[in-house]
Structures are given as structure tokens and as C-alpha cells.
PDB file of N, CA and C in Angstrom:
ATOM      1  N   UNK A   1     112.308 -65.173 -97.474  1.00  0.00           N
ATOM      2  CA  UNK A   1     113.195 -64.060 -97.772  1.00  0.00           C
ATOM      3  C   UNK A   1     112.799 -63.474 -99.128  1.00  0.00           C
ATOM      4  N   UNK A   2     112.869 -62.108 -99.652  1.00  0.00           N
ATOM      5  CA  UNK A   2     112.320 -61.574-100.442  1.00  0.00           C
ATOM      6  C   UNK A   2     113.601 -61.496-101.433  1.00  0.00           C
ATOM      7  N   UNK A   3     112.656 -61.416-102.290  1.00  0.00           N
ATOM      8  CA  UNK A   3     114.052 -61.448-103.844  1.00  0.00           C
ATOM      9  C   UNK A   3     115.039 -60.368-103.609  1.00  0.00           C
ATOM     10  N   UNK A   4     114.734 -58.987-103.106  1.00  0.00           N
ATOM     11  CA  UNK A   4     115.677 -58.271-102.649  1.00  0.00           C
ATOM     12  C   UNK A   4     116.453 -58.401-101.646  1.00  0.00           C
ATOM     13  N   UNK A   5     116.186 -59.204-100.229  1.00  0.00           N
ATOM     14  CA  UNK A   5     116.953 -59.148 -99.338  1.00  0.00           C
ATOM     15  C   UNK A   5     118.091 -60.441 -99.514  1.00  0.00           C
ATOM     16  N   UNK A   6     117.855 -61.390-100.930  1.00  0.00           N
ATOM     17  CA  UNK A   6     118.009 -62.468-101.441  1.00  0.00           C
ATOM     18  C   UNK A   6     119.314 -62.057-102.045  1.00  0.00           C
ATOM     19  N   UNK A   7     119.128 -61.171-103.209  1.00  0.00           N
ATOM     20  CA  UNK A   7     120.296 -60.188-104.107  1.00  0.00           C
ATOM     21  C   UNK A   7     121.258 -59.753-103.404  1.00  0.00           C
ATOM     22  N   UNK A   8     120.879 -58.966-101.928  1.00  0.00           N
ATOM     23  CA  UNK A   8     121.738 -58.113-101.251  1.00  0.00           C
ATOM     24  C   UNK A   8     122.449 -58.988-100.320  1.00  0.00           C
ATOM     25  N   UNK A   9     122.174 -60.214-100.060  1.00  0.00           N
ATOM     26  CA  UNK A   9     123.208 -61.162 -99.489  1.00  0.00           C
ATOM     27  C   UNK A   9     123.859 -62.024-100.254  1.00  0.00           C
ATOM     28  N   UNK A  10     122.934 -61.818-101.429  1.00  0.00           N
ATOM     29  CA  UNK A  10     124.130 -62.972-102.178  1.00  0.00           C
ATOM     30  C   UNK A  10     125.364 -61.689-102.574  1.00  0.00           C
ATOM     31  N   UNK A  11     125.143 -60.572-103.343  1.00  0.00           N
ATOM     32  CA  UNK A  11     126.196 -59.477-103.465  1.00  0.00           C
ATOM     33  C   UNK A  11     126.954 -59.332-102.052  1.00  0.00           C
ATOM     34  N   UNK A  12     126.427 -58.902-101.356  1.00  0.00           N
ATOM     35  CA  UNK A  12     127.038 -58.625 -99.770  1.00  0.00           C
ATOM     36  C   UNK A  12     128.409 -60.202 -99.542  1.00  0.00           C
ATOM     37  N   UNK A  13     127.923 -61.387 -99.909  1.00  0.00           N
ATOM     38  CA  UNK A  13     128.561 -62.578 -99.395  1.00  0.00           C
ATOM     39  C   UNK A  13     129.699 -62.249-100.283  1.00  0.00           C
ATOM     40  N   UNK A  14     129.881 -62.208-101.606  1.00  0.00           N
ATOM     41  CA  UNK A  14     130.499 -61.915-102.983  1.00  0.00           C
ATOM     42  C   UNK A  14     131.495 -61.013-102.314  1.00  0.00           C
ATOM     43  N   UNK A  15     130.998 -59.577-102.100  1.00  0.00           N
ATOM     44  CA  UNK A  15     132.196 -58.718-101.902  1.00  0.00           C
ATOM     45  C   UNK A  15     132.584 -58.878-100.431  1.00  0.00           C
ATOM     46  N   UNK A  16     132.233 -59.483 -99.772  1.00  0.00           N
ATOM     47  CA  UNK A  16     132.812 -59.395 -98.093  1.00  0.00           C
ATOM     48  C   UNK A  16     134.110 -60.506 -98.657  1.00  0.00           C
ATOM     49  N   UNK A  17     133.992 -61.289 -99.162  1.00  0.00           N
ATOM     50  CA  UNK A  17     135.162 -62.470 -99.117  1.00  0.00           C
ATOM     51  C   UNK A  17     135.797 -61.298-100.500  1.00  0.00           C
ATOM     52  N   UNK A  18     135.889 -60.407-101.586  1.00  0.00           N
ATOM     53  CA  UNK A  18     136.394 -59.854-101.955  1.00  0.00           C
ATOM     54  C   UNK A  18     137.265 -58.992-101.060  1.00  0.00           C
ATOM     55  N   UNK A  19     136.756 -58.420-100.339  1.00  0.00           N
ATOM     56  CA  UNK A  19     137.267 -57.416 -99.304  1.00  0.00           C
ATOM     57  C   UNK A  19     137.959 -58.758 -98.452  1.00  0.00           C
ATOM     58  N   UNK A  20     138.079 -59.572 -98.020  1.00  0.00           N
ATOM     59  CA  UNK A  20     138.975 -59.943 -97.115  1.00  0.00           C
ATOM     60  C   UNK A  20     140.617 -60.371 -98.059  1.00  0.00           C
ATOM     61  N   UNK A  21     140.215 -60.985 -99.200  1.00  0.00           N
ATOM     62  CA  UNK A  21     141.210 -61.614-100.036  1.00  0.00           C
ATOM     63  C   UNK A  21     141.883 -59.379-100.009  1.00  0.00           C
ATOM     64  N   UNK A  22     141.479 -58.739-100.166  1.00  0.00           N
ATOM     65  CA  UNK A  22     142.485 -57.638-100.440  1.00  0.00           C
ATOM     66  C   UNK A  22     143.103 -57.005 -99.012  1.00  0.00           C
ATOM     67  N   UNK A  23     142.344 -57.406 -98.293  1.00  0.00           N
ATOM     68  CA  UNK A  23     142.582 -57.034 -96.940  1.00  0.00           C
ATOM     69  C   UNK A  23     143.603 -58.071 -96.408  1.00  0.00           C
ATOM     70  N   UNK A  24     143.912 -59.005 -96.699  1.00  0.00           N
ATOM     71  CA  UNK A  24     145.045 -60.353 -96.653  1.00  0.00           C
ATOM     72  C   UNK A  24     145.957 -60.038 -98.084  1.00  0.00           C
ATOM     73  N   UNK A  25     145.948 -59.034 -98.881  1.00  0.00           N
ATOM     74  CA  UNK A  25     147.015 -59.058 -99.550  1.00  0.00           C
ATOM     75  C   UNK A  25     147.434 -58.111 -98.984  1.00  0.00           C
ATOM     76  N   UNK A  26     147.094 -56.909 -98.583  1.00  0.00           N
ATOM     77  CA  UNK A  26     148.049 -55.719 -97.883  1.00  0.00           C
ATOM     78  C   UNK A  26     148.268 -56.306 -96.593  1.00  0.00           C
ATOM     79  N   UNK A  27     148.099 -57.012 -95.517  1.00  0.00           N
ATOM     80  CA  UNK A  27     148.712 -57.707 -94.798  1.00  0.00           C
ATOM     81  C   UNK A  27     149.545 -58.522 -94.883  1.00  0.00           C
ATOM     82  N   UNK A  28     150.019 -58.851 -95.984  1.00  0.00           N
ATOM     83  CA  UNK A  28     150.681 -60.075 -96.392  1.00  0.00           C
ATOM     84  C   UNK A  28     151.755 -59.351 -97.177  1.00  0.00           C
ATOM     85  N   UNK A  29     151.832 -58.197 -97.631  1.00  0.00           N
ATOM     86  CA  UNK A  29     152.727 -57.186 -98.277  1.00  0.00           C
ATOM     87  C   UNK A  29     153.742 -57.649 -97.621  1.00  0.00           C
ATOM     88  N   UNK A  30     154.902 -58.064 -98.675  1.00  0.00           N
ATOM     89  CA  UNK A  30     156.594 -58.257 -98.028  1.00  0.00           C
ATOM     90  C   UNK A  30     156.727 -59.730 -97.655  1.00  0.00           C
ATOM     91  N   UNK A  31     156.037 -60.039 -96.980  1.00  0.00           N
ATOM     92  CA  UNK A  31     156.171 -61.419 -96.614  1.00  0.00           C
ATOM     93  C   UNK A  31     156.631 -62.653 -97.460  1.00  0.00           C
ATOM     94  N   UNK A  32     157.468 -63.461 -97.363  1.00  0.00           N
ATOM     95  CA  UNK A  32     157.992 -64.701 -98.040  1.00  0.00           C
ATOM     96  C   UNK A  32     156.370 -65.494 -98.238  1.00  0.00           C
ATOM     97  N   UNK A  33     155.741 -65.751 -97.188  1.00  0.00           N
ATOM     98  CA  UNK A  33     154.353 -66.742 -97.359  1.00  0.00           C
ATOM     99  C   UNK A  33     153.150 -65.956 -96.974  1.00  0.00           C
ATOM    100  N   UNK A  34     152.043 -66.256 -97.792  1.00  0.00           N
ATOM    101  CA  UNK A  34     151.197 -66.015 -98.262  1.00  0.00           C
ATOM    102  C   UNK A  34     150.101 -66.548 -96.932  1.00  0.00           C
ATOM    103  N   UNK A  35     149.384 -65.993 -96.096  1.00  0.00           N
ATOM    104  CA  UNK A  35     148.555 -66.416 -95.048  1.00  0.00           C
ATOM    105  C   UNK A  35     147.339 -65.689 -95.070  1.00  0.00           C
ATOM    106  N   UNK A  36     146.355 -66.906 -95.132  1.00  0.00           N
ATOM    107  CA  UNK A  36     145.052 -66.237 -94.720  1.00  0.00           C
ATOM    108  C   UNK A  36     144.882 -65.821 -93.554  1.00  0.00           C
ATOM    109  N   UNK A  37     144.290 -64.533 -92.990  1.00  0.00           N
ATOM    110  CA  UNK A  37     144.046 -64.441 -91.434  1.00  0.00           C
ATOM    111  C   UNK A  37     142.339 -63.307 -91.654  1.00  0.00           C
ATOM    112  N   UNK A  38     141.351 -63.545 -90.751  1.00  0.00           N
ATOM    113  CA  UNK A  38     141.305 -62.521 -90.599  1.00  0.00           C
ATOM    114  C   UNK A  38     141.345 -61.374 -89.862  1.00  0.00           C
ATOM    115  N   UNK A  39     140.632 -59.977 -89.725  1.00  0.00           N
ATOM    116  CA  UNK A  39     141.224 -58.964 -89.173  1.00  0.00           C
ATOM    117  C   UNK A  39     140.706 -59.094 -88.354  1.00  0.00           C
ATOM    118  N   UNK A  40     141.054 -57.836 -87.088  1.00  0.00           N
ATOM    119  CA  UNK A  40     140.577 -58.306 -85.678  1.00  0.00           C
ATOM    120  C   UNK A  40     138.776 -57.629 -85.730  1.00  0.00           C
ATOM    121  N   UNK A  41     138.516 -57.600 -84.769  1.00  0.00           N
ATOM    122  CA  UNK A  41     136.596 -57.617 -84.168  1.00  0.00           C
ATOM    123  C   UNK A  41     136.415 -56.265 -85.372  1.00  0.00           C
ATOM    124  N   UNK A  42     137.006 -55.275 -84.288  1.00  0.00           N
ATOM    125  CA  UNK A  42     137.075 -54.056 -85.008  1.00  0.00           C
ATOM    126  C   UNK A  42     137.076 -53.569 -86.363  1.00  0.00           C
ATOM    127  N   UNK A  43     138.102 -54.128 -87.278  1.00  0.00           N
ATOM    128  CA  UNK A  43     138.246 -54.013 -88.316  1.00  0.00           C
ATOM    129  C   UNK A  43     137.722 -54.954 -89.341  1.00  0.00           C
ATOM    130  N   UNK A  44     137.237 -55.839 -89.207  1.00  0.00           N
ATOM    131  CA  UNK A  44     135.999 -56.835 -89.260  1.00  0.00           C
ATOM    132  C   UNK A  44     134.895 -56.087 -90.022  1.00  0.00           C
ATOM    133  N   UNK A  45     134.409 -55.634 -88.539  1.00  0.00           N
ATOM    134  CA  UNK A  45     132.836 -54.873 -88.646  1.00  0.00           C
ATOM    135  C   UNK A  45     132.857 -53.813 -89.071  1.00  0.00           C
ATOM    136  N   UNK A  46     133.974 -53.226 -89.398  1.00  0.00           N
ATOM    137  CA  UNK A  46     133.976 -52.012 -90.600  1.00  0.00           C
ATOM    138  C   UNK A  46     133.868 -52.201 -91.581  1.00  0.00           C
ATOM    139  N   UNK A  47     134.426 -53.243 -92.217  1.00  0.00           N
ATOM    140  CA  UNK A  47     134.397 -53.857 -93.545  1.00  0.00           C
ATOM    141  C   UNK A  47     133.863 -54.701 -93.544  1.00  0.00           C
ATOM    142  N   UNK A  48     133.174 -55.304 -92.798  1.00  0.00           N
ATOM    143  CA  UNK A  48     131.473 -55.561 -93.615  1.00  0.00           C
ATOM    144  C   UNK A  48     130.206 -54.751 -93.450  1.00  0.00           C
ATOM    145  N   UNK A  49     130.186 -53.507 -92.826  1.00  0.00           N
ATOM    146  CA  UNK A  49     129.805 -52.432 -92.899  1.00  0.00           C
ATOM    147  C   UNK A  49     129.691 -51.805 -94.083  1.00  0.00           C
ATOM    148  N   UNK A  50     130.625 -51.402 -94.489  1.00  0.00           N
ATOM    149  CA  UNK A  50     131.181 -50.957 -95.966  1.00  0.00           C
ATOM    150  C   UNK A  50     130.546 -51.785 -97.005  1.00  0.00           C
ATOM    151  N   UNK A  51     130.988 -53.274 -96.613  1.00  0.00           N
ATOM    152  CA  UNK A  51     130.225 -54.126 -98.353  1.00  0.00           C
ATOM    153  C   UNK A  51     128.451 -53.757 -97.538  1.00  0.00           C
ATOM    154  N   UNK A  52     128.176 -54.215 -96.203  1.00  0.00           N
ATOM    155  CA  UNK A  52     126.812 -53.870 -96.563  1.00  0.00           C
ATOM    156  C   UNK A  52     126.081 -52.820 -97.130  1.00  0.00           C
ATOM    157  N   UNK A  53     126.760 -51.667 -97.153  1.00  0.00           N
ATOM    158  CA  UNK A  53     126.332 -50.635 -98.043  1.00  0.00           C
ATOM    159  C   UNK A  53     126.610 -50.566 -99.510  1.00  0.00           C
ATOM    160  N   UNK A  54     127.709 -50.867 -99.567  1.00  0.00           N
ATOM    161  CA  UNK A  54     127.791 -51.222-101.455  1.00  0.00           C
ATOM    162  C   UNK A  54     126.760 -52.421-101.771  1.00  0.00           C
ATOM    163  N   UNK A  55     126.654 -53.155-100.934  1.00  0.00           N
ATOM    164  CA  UNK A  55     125.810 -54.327-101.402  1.00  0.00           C
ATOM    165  C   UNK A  55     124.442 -53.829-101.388  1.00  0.00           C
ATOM    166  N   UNK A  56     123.483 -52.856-100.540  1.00  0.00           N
ATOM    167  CA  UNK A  56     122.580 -52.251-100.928  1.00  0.00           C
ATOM    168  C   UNK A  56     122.637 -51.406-102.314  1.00  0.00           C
ATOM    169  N   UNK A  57     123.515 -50.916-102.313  1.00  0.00           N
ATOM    170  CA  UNK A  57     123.473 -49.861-103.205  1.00  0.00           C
ATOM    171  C   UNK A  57     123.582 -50.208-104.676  1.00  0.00           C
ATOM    172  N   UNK A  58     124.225 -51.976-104.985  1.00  0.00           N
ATOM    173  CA  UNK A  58     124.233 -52.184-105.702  1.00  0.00           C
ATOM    174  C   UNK A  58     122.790 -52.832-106.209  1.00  0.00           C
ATOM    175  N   UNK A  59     122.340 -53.588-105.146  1.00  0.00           N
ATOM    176  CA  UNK A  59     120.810 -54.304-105.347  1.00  0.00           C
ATOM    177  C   UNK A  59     120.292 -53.204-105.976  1.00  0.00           C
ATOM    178  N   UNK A  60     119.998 -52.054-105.214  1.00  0.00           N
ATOM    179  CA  UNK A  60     118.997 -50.892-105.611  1.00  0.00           C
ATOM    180  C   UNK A  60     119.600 -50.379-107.359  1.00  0.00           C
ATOM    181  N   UNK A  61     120.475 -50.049-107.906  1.00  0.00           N
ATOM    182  CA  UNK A  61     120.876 -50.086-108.659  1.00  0.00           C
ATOM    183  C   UNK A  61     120.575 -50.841-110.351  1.00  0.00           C
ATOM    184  N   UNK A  62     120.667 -52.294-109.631  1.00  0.00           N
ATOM    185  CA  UNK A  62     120.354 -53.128-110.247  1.00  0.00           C
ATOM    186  C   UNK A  62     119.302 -53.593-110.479  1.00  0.00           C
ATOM    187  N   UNK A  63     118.140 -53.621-109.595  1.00  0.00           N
ATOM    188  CA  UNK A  63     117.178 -53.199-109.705  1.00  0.00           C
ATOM    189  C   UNK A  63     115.903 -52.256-110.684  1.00  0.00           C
ATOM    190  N   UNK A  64     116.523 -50.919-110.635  1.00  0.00           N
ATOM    191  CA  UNK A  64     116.703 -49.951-111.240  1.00  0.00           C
ATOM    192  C   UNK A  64     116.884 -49.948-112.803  1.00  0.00           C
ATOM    193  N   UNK A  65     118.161 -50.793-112.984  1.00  0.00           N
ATOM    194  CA  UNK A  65     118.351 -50.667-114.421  1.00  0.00           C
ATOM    195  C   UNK A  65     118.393 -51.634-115.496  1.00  0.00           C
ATOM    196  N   UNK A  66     118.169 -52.904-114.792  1.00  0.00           N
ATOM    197  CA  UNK A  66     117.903 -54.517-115.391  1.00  0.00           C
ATOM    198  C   UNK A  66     116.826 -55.066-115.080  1.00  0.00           C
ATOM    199  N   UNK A  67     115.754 -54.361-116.088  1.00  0.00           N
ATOM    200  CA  UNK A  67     114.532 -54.496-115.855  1.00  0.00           C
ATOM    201  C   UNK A  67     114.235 -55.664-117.306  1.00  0.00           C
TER     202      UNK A  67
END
């Protein structure tokens, strides 16, 4: 695996479990107890869709400017 595709999964792993912990607090809005779940197929693969593109965008970025 190449140092870049290395960066973009370790970032990608980082914000996907970011994105679920916020995605389980607005589900969890109101509630007496606090439950991990996650979302269904659908809404899943949108949001790790999403970090996979921030997670490129950040590699490339970083890349870029921490030379």
C-alpha cells in the first residue's frame, strides 16, 4: 500500500467513527440513555462517502502543504 493510500485510510478510519459518534448524538437527541446504533445500509454509505471525500481531500492537502 502506498504512503498515500496509507494517509487516506488512516484519515478516512478517523473521521468515519467521527461521523458516526455525531450521527448517534442527533439520534440519541431527547432520550434518557445514550445508545450506540448504527444507521441503516443507506445512510451508512452516504456517510462514508462523504468522509471518503474529505479524507481525499485532506491527504491531497496535506500533502501539499507539510512538506
Amino acid at each position: 500500500m502506498t504512503k498515500e493510500k496509507k494517509t487516506i485510510a488512516i484519515i478516512g478510519s478517523v473521521f468515519l467513527v467521527e461521523a458516526l459518534i455525531h450521527y448517534n448524538i442527533g439520534v440519541n437527541k431527547g432520550k434518557d440513555k445514550f445508545k450506540l446504533e448504527l444507521p441503516p445500509t443507506k445512510e451508512f454509505l452516504k456517510i462514508a462517502g462523504v468522509v471518503l471525500v474529505f479524507s481525499v481531500l485532506s491527504e491531497k492537502i496535506i500533502k501539499e502543504y507539510v512538506k
